[in-house]
Structures are given as C-alpha cells and as structure tokens.
Protein backbone atom coordinates (compact mmCIF):
# COMPACT_ATOMS: atom_id res chain seq x y z
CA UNK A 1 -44.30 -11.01 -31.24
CA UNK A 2 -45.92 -7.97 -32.66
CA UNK A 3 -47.93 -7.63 -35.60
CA UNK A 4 -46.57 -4.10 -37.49
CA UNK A 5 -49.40 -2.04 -39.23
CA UNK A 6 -47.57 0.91 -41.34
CA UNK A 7 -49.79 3.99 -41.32
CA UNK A 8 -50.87 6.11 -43.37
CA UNK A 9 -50.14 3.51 -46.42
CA UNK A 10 -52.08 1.05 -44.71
CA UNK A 11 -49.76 -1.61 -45.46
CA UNK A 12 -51.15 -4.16 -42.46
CA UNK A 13 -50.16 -7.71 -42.15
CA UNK A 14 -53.48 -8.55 -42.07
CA UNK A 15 -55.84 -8.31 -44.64
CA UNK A 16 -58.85 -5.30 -43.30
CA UNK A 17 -61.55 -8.62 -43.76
CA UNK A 18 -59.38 -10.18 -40.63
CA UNK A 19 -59.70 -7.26 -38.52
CA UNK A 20 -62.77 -7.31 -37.49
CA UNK A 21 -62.20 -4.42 -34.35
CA UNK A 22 -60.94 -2.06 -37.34
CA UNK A 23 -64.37 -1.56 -38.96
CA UNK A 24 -65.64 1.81 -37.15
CA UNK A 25 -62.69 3.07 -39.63
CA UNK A 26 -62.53 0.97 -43.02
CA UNK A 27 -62.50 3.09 -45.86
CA UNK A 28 -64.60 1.69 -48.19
CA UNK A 29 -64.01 3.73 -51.39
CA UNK A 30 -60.79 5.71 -51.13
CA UNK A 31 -60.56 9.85 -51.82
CA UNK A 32 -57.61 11.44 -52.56
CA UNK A 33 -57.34 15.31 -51.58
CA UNK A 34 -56.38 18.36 -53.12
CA UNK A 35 -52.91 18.59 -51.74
CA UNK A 36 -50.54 15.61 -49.30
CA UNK A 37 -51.45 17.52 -45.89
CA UNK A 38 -54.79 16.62 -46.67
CA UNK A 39 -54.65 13.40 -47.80
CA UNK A 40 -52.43 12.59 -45.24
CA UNK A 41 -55.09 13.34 -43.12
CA UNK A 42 -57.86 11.48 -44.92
CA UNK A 43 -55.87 8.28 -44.46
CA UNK A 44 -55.16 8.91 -40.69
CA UNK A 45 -58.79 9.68 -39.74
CA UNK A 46 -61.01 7.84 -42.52
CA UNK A 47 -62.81 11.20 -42.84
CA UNK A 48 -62.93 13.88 -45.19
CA UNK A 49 -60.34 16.07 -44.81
CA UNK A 50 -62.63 19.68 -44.46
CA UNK A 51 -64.38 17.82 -41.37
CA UNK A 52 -60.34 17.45 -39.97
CA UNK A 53 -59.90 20.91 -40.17
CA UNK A 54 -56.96 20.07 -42.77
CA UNK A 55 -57.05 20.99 -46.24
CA UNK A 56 -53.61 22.81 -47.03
CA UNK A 57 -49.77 21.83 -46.35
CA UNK A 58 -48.60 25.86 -44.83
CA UNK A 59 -47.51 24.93 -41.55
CA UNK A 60 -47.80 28.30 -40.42
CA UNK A 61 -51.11 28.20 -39.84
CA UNK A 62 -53.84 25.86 -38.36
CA UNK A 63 -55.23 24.76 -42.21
CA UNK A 64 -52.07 21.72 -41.84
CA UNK A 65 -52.64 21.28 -38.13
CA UNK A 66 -54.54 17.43 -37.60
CA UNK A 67 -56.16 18.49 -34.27
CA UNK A 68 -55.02 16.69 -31.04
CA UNK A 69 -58.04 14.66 -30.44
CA UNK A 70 -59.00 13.53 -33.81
CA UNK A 71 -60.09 9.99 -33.66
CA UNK A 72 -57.78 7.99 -35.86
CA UNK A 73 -56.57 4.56 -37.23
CA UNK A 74 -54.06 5.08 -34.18
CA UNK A 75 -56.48 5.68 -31.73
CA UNK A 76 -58.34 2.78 -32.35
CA UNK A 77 -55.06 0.32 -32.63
CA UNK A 78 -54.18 1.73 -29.47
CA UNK A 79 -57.80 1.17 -27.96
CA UNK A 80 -57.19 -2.54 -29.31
CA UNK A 81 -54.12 -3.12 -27.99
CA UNK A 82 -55.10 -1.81 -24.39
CA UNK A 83 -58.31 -4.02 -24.71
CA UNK A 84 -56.69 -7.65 -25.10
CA UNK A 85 -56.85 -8.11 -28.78
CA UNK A 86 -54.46 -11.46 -29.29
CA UNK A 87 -52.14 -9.19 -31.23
CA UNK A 88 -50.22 -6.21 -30.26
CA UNK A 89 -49.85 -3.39 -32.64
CA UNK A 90 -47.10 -1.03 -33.62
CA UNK A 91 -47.25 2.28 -35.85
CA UNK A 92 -44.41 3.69 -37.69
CA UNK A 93 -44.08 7.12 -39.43
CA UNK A 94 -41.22 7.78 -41.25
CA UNK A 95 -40.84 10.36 -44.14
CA UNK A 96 -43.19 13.13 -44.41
CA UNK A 97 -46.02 14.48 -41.94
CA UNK A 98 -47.29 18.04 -42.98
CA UNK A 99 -49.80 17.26 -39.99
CA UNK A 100 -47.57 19.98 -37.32
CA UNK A 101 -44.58 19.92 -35.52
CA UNK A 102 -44.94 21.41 -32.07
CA UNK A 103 -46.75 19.14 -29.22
CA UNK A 104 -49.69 17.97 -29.28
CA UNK A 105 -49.81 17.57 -33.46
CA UNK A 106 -46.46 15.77 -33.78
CA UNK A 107 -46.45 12.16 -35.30
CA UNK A 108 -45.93 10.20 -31.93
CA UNK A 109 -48.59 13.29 -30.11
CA UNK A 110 -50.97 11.64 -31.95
CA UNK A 111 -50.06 8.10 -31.24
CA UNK A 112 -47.44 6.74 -33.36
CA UNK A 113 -44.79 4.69 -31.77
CA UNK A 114 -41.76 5.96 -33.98
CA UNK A 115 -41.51 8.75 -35.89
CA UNK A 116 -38.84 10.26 -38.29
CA UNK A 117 -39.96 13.25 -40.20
CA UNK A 118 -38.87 16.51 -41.68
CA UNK A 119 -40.13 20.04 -41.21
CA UNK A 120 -43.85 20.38 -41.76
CA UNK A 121 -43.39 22.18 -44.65
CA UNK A 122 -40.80 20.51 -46.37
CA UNK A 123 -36.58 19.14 -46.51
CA UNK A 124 -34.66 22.75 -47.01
CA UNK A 125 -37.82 25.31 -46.24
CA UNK A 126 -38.85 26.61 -43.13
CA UNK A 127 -39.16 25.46 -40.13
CA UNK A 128 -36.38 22.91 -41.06
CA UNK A 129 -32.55 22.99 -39.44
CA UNK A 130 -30.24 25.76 -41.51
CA UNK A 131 -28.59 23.58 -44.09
CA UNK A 132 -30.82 20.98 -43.98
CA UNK A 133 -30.85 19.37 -47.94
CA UNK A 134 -31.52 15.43 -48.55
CA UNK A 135 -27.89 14.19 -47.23
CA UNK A 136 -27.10 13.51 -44.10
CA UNK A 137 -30.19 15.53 -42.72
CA UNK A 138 -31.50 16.23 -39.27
CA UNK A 139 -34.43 15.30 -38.59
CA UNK A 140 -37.33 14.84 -35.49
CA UNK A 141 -36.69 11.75 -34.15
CA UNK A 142 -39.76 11.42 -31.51
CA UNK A 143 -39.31 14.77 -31.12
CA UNK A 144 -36.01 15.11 -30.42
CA UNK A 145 -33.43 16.30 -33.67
CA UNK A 146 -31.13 13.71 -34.49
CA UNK A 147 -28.71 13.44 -37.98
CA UNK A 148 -29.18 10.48 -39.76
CA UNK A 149 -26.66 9.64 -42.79
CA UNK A 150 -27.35 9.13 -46.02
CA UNK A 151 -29.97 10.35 -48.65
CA UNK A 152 -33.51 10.64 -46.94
CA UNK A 153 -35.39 8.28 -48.40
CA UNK A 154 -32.73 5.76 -47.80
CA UNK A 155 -32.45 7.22 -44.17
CA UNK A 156 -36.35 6.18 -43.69
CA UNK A 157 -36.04 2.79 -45.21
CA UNK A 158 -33.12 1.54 -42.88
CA UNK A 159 -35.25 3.02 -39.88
CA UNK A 160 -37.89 1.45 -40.72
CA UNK A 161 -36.50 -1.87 -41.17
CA UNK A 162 -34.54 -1.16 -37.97
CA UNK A 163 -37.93 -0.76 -36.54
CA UNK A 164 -39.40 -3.86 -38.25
CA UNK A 165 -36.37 -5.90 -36.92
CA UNK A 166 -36.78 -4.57 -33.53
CA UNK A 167 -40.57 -5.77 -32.99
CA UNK A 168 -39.81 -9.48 -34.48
C-alpha cells in the first residue's frame, strides 16, 4: 500500500511533524511569487524562485524553465523511497505546469510519477494542439498526447482519483 503525497499543493497524508526525512525541505513560512510559474516553482524546490532560475510563465524562453537538476520535494521522496523508508511514495501532477515541456523539464523529467498537463503557456495558446479549448482537450500524458473527455478540470479530477484508486 502506498502512501500518495500530491505535489505542489502539498496535500500529504501525513502531517510534515511525521515526516521526519522531509525536513532538509519544510517550508517554514510560505512565499507566494509574482506570477504561477514561479510559485509553482517555490513549492517544488522550497527555495526562492530567483535562486531557481524561474520567475516568469513565457515558455519561450528559459525564465519558466525549472532546471533539470534542481533539488526538489520529488527528489527527496524519491531518495526516501529508494532508501527503505516503511512507506512508499507516489507524486501526481495534474493540471497546470508552466515549469517546460520538452525533456528534461517535463513534469515526470523531474520526477513525478503521473503527469497530465497542458501547454506551458496555457489551454488554447501556443505551444498547445490547434483547437485545443477546455472540452475534450489533448493533453501530455507522461509525455505522450492523449484526448481526454470532458471539461479540464473535471478531466484532472477523474485522473487523479483514477490514480488514487490505482495505488490503494
């Protein structure tokens, strides 16, 4: 049985006061960002987003890009997992990114074990699928596209309860 940690909202089974091997990253007073690429970021990584090298959502650039060998909340679950902690962790991202889209700065690059996500910029703008809106969209799917039915939001909730289901 796994234990599922949702990141970047943080929403752990545990409480962070149980999780003793998560300390090198516990955010003890949280900072939001000037835009979501960056706070994205901040949540991933427990840093500041400038010392991430993100601080803007273009995704045409490197100012979105979370660099392939950031240390992160994933790292360390993975590091955990590998290391014999009782509990075996999964991470789920489904819904927006804004952290890249080509390898290595995709969601599961960087450690997740599902992904679902939009372009990096945003559902409808570039570098999206032509005719890509909020029904019946396609969408990166662990890098692969895939069409998923439905409005979007309610396309990442049924995932992720798929998900959920699937690690019980």
């Amino acid at each position: 049985m796994s234990s599922v940690a949702i990141v970047p909202s943080f929403c752990l089974t545990e409480t962070p006061a149980t999780l003793p091997w998560l300390l090198p990253l516990q955010c003890h007073a949280f900072q939001s960002s000037t835009t979501c690429t960056s706070t994205r970021a901040r949540l991933l990584t427990v840093e500041w987003c400038n010392s991430t090298s993100v601080w803007h959502t273009i995704g045409i650039d490197s100012r979105s890009l979370l660099r392939a060998n950031e240390y992160s909340i994933l790292t360390r679950l993975k590091e955990c997992t590998a290391t014999g902690v009782k509990k075996q962790y999964k991470t789920i991202m489904f819904g927006k990114y804004h952290l890249g889209d080509e390898h290595p700065y995709r969601p599961h690059d960087h450690g997740f074990h599902a992904a679902i996500h939009h372009g990096v910029v945003g559902i409808g703008q570039r570098p999206e699928h032509w005719g890509n809106y909020y029904f019946d969209h396609i969408y990166s799917i662990n890098g692969a596209p895939r069409c998923l039915q439905g409005y979007c939001t309610n396309a990442f909730f049924c995932e992720g309860l798929r998900f959920m289901r699937d690690c019980i």
